[in-house]
C-alpha atoms as a PDB file:
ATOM      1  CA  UNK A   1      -8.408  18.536 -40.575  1.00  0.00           C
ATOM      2  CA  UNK A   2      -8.255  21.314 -42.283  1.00  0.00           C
ATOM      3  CA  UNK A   3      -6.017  23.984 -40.173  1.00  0.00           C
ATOM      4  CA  UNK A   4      -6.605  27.455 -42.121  1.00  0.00           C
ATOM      5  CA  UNK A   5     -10.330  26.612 -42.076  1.00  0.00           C
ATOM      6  CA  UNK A   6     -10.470  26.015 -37.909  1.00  0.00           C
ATOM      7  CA  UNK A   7     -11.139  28.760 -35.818  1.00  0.00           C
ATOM      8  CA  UNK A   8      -8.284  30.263 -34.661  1.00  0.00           C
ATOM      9  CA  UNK A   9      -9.290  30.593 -30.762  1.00  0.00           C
ATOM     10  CA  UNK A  10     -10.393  26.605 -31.355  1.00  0.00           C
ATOM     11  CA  UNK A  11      -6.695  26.289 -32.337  1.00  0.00           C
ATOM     12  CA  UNK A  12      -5.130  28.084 -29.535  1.00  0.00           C
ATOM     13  CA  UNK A  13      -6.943  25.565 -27.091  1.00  0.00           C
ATOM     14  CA  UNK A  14      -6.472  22.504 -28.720  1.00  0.00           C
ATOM     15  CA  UNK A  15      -2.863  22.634 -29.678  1.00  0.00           C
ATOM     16  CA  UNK A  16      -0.396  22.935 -27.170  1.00  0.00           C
ATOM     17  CA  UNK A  17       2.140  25.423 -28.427  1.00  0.00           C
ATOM     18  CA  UNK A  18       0.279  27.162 -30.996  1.00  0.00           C
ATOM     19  CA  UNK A  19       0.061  30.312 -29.200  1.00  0.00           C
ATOM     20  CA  UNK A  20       3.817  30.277 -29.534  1.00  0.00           C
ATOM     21  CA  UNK A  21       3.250  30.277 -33.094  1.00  0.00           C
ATOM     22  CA  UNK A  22       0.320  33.160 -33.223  1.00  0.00           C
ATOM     23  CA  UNK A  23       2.581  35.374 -30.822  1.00  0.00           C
ATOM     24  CA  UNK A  24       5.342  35.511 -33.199  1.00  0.00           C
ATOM     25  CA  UNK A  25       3.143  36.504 -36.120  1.00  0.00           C
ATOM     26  CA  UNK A  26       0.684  38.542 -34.051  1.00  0.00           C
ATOM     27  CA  UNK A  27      -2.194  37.537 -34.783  1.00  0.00           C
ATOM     28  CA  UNK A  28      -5.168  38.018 -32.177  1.00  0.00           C
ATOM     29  CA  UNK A  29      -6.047  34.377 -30.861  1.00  0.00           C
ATOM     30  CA  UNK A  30      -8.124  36.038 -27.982  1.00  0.00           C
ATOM     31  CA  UNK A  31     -10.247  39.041 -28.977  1.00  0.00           C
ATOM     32  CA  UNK A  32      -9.781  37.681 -32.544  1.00  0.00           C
ATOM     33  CA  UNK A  33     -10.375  34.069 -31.710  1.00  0.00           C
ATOM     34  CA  UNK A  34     -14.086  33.540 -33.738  1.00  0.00           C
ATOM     35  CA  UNK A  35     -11.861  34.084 -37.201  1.00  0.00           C
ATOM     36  CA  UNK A  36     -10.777  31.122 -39.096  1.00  0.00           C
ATOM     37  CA  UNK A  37      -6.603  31.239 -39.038  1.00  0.00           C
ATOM     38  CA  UNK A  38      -7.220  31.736 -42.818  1.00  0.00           C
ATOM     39  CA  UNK A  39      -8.761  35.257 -41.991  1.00  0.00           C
ATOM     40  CA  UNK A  40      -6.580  35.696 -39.207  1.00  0.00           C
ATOM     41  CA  UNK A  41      -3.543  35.342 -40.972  1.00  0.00           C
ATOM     42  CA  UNK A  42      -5.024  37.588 -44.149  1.00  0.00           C
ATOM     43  CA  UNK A  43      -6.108  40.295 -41.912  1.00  0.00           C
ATOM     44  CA  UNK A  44      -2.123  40.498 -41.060  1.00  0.00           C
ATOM     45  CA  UNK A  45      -0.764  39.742 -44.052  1.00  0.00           C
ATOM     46  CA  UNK A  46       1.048  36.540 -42.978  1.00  0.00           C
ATOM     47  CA  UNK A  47       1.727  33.693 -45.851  1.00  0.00           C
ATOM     48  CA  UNK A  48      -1.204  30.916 -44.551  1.00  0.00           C
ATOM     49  CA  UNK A  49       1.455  28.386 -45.819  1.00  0.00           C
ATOM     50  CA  UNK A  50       3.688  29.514 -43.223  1.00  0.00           C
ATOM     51  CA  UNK A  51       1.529  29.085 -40.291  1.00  0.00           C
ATOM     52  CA  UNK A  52       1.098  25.232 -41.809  1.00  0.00           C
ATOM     53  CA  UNK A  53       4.212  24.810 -41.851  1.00  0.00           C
ATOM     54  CA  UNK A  54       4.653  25.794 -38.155  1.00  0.00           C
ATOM     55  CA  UNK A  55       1.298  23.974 -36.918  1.00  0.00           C
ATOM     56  CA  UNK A  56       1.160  20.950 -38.807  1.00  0.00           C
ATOM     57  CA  UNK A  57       4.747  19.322 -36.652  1.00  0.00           C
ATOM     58  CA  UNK A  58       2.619  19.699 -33.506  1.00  0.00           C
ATOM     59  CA  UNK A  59      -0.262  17.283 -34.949  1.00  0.00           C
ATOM     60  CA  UNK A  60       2.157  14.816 -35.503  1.00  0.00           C
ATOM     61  CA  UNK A  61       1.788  11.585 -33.682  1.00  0.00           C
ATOM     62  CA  UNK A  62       5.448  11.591 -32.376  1.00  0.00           C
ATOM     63  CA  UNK A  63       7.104   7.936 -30.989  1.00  0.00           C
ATOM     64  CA  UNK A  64       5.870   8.237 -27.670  1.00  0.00           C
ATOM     65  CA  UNK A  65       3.983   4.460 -27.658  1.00  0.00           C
ATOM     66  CA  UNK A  66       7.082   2.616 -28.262  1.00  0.00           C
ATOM     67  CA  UNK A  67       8.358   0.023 -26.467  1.00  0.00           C
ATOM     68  CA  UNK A  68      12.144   1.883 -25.269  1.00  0.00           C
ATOM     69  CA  UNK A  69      13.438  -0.853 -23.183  1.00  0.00           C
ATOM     70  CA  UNK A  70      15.196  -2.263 -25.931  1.00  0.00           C
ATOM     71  CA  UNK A  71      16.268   0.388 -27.956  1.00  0.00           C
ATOM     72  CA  UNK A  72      19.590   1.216 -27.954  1.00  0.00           C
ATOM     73  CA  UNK A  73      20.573   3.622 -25.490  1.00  0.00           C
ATOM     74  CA  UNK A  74      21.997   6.175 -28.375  1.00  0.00           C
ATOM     75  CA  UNK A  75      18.608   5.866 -30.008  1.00  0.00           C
ATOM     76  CA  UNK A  76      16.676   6.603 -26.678  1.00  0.00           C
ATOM     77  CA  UNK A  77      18.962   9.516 -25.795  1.00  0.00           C
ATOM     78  CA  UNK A  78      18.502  11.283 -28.824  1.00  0.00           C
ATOM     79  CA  UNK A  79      14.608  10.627 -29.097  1.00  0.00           C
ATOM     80  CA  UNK A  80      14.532  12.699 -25.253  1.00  0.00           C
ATOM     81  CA  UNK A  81      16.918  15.289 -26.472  1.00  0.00           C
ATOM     82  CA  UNK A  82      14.217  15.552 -29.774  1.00  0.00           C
ATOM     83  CA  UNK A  83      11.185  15.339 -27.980  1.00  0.00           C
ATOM     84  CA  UNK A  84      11.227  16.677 -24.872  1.00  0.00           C
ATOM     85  CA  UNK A  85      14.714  18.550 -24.015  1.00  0.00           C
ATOM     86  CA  UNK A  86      13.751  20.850 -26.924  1.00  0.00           C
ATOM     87  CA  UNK A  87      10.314  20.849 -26.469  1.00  0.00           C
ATOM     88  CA  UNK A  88      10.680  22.095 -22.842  1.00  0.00           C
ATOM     89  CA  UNK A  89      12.847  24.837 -23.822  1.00  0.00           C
ATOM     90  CA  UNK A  90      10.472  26.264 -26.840  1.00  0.00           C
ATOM     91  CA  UNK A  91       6.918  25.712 -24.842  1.00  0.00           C
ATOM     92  CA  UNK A  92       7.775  26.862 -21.264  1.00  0.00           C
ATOM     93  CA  UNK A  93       8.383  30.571 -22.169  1.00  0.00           C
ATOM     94  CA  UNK A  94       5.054  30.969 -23.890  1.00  0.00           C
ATOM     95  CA  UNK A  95       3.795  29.167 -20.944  1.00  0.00           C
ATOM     96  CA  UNK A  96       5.142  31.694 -19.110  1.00  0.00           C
ATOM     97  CA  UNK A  97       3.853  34.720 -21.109  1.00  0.00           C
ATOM     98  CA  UNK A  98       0.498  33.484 -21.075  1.00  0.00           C
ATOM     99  CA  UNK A  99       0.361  32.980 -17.553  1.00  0.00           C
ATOM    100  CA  UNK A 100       1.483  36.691 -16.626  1.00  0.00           C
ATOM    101  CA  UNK A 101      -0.733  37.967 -19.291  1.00  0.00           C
ATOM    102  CA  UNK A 102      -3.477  35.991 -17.672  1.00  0.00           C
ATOM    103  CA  UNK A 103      -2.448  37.161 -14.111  1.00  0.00           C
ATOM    104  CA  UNK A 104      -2.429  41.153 -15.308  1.00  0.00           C
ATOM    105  CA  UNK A 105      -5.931  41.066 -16.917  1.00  0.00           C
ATOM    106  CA  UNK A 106      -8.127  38.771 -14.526  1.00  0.00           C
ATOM    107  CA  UNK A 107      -6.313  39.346 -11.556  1.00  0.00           C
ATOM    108  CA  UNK A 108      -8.664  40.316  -9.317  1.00  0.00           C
ATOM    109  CA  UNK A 109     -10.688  37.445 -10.019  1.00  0.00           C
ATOM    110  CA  UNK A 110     -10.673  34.971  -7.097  1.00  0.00           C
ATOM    111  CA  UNK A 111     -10.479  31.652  -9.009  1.00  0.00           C
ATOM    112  CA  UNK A 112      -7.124  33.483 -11.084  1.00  0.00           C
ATOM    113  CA  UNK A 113      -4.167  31.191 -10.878  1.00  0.00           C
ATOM    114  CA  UNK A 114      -2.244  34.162  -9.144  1.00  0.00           C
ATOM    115  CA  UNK A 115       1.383  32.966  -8.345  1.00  0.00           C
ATOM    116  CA  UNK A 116       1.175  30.924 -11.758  1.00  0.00           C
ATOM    117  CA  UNK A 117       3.863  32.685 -14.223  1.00  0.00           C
ATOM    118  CA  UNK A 118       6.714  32.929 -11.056  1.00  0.00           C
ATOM    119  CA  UNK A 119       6.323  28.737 -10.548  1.00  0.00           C
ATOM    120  CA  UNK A 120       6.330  28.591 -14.218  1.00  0.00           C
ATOM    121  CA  UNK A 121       9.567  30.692 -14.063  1.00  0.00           C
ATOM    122  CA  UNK A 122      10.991  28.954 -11.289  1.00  0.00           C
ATOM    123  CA  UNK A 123      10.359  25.283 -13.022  1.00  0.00           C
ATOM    124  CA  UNK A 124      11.869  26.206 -15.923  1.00  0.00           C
ATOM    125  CA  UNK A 125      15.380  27.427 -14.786  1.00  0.00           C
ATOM    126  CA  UNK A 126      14.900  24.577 -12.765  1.00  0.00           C
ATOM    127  CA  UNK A 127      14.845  22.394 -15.754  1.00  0.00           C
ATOM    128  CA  UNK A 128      17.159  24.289 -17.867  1.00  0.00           C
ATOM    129  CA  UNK A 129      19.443  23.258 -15.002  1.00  0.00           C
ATOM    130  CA  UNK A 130      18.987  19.748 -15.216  1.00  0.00           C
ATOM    131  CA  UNK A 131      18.434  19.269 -18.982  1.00  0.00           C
ATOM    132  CA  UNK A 132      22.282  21.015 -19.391  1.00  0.00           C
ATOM    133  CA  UNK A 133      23.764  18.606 -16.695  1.00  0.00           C
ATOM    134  CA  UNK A 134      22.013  15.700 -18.341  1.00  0.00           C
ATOM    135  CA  UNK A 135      23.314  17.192 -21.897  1.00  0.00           C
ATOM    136  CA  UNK A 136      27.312  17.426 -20.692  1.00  0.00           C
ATOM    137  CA  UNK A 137      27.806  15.151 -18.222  1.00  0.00           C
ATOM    138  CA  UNK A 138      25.678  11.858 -17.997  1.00  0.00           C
ATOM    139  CA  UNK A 139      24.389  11.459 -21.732  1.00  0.00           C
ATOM    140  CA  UNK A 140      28.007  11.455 -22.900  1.00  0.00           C
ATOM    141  CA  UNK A 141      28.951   9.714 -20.159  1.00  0.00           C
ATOM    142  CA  UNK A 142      26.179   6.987 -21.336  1.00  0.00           C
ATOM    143  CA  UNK A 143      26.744   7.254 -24.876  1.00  0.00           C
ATOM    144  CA  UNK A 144      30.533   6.084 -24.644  1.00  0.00           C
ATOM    145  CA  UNK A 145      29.547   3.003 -22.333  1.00  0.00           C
ATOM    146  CA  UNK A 146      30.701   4.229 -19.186  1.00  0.00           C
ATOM    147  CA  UNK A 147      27.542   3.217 -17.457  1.00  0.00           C
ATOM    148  CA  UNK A 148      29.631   1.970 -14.534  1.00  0.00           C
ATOM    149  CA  UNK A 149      30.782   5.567 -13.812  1.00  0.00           C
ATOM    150  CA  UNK A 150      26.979   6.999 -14.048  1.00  0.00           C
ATOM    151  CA  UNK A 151      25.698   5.618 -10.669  1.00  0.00           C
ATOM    152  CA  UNK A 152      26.321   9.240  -8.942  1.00  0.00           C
ATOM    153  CA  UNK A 153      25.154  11.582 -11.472  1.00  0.00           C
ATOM    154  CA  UNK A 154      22.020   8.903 -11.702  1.00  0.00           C
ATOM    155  CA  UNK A 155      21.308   9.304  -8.302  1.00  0.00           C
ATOM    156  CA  UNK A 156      21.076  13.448  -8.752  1.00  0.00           C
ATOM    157  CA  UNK A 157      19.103  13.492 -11.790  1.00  0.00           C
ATOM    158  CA  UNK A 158      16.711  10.714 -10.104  1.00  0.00           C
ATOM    159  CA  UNK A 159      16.661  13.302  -7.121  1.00  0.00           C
ATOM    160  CA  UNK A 160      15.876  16.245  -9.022  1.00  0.00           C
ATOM    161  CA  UNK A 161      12.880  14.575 -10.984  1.00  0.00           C
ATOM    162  CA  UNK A 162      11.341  14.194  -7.667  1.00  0.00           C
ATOM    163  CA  UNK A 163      11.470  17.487  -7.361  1.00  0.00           C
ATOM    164  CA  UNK A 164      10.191  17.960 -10.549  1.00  0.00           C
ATOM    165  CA  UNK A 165       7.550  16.009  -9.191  1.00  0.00           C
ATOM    166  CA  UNK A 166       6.855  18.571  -6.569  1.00  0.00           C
ATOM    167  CA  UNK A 167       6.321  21.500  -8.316  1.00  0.00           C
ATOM    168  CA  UNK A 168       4.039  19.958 -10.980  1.00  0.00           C
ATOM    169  CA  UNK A 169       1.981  19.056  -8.031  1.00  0.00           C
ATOM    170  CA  UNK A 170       2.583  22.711  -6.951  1.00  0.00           C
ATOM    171  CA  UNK A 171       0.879  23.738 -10.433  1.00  0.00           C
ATOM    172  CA  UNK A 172      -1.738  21.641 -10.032  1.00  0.00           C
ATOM    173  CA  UNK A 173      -2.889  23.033  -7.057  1.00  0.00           C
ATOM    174  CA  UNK A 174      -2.113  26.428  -8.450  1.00  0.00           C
ATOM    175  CA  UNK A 175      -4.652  25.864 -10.982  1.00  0.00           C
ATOM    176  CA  UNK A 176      -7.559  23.710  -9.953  1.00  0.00           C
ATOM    177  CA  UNK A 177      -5.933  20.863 -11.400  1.00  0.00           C
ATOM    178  CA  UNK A 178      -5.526  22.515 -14.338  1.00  0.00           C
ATOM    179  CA  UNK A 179      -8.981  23.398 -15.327  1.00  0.00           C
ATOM    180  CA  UNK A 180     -10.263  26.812 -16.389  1.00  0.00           C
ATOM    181  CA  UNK A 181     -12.984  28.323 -15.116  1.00  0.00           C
ATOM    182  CA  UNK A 182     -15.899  27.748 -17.801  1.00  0.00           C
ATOM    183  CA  UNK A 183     -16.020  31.423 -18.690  1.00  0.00           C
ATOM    184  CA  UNK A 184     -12.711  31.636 -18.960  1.00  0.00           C
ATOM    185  CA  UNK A 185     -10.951  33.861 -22.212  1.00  0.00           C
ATOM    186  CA  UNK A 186      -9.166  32.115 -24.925  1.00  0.00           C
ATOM    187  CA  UNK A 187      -6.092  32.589 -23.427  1.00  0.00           C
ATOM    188  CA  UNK A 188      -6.541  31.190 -20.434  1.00  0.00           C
ATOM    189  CA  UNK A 189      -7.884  28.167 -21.946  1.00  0.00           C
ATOM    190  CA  UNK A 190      -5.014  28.148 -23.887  1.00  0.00           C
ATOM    191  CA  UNK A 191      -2.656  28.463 -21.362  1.00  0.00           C
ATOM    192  CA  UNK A 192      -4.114  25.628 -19.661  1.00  0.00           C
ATOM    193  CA  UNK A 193      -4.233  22.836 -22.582  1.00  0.00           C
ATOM    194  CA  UNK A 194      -0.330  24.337 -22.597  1.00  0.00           C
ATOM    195  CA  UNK A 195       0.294  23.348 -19.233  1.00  0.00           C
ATOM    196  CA  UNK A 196      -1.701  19.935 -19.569  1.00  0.00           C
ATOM    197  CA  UNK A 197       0.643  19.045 -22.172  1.00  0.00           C
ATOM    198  CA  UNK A 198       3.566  20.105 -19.947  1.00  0.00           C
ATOM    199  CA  UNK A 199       2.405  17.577 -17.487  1.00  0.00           C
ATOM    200  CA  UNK A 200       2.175  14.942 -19.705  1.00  0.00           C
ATOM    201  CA  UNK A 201       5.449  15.863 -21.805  1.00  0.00           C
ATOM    202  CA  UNK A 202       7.615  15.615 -18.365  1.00  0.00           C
ATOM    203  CA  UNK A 203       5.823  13.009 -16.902  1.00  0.00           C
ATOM    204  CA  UNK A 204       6.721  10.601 -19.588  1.00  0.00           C
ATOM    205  CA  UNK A 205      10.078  12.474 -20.202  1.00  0.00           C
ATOM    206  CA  UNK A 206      10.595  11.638 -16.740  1.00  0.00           C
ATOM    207  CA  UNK A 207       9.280   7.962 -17.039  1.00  0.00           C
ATOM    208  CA  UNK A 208      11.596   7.264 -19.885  1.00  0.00           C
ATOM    209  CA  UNK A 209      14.850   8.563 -17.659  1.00  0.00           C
ATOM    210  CA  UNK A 210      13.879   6.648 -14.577  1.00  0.00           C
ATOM    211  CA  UNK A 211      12.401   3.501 -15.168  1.00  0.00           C
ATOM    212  CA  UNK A 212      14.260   2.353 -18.982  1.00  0.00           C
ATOM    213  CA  UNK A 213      17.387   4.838 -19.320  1.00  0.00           C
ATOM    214  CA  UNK A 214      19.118   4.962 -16.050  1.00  0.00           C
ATOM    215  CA  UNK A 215      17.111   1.258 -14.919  1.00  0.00           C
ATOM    216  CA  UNK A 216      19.456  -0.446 -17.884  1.00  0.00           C
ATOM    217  CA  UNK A 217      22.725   1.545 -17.319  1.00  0.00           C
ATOM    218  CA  UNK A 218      22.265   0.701 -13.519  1.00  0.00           C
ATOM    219  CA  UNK A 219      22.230  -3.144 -14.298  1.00  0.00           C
ATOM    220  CA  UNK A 220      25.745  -2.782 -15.277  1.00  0.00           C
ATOM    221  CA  UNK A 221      26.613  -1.394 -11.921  1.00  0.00           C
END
């Protein structure tokens, strides 16, 4: 499709991480959100070939159907390192904006996912945690064949994506399974196909660790 001609607001729901993208060039996705990007990004004087540029990656159909349980550990490694390690650290702060911002202008409605932005907060240090012990300890350990000597930091990282586990189900409930109220704003509805996409993106991330990564170094144990 063709991006500049889409509505911006239309944008901002339907592709996870694009407020990211509007944020940093400020352009009004909310208020603003009945413009095409197009007049959006001519009202502020931003280079519509930039905001392609930016947009057009998170259309991309990435490898996410494959069949892992063959590949090459190195080659499955650096596919969760690309896909979701750095993925997780770009998306959950604008997660985490939108959330507050949503908490500061509807909070006083009853159905507002009050409590939102802190669990977002929470999950992501969380993460950032786990990501940086996966990153200098077990990868490397993996990558250089040691598989053997992975069995403990295994068990921890198989530990901690239970807990992972937890708070997504904590979100969910935070959010009426994440779905927005039908009158909600733009950014709430953005926030929302945002944390949908979260859900998905560590649910598989954590699918790929469990049940192909660790499952085929553990076979040498």
């Amino acid at each position: 499709m063709n991006l500049l001609e889409q509505l911006i607001g239309q944008l901002a729901c339907a592709l996870p991480g694009a407020t990211r993208i509007f944020h940093q060039h400020k352009l009004d996705f909310c208020c603003g959100g009945h413009k095409s990007l197009r007049e959006a990004a001519e009202k502020r004087g931003v280079n519509p070939q930039v905001l392609l540029d930016a947009l057009q990656p998170l259309q991309t159909v990435d490898s996410s159907d494959r069949d892992w349980r063959t590949a090459p550990a190195s080659e499955l490694i650096e596919y969760i390192l690309r896909r979701f390690h750095e993925r997780h650290r770009e998306e959950i702060p604008e997660l985490i904006r939108l959330a507050r911002r949503v908490e500061q202008v509807h909070g006083e409605r009853p159905d507002c996912p009050t409590g939102l932005a802190d669990h977002l907060e929470a999950m992501f240090q969380e993460l950032l945690s786990h990501m940086m012990k996966e990153e200098q300890v077990l990868f490397p350990m993996l990558l250089d064949g040691h598989d053997r000597l992975a069995k403990s930091p295994i068990a921890v990282m198989r530990f901690e994506h239970d807990q992972h586990g937890e708070a997504l189900a904590r979100l969910e409930s935070l959010t009426d399974d994440i779905t927005a109220p039908a009158d909600a704003c733009n950014t709430w509805r953005a926030l929302y196909a945002g944390l949908r996409q979260l859900r998905e993106d560590l649910m598989q991330h954590i699918h790929l660790e469990n049940n192909v990564l660790f499952l085929n170094a553990e076979q040498f144990n």
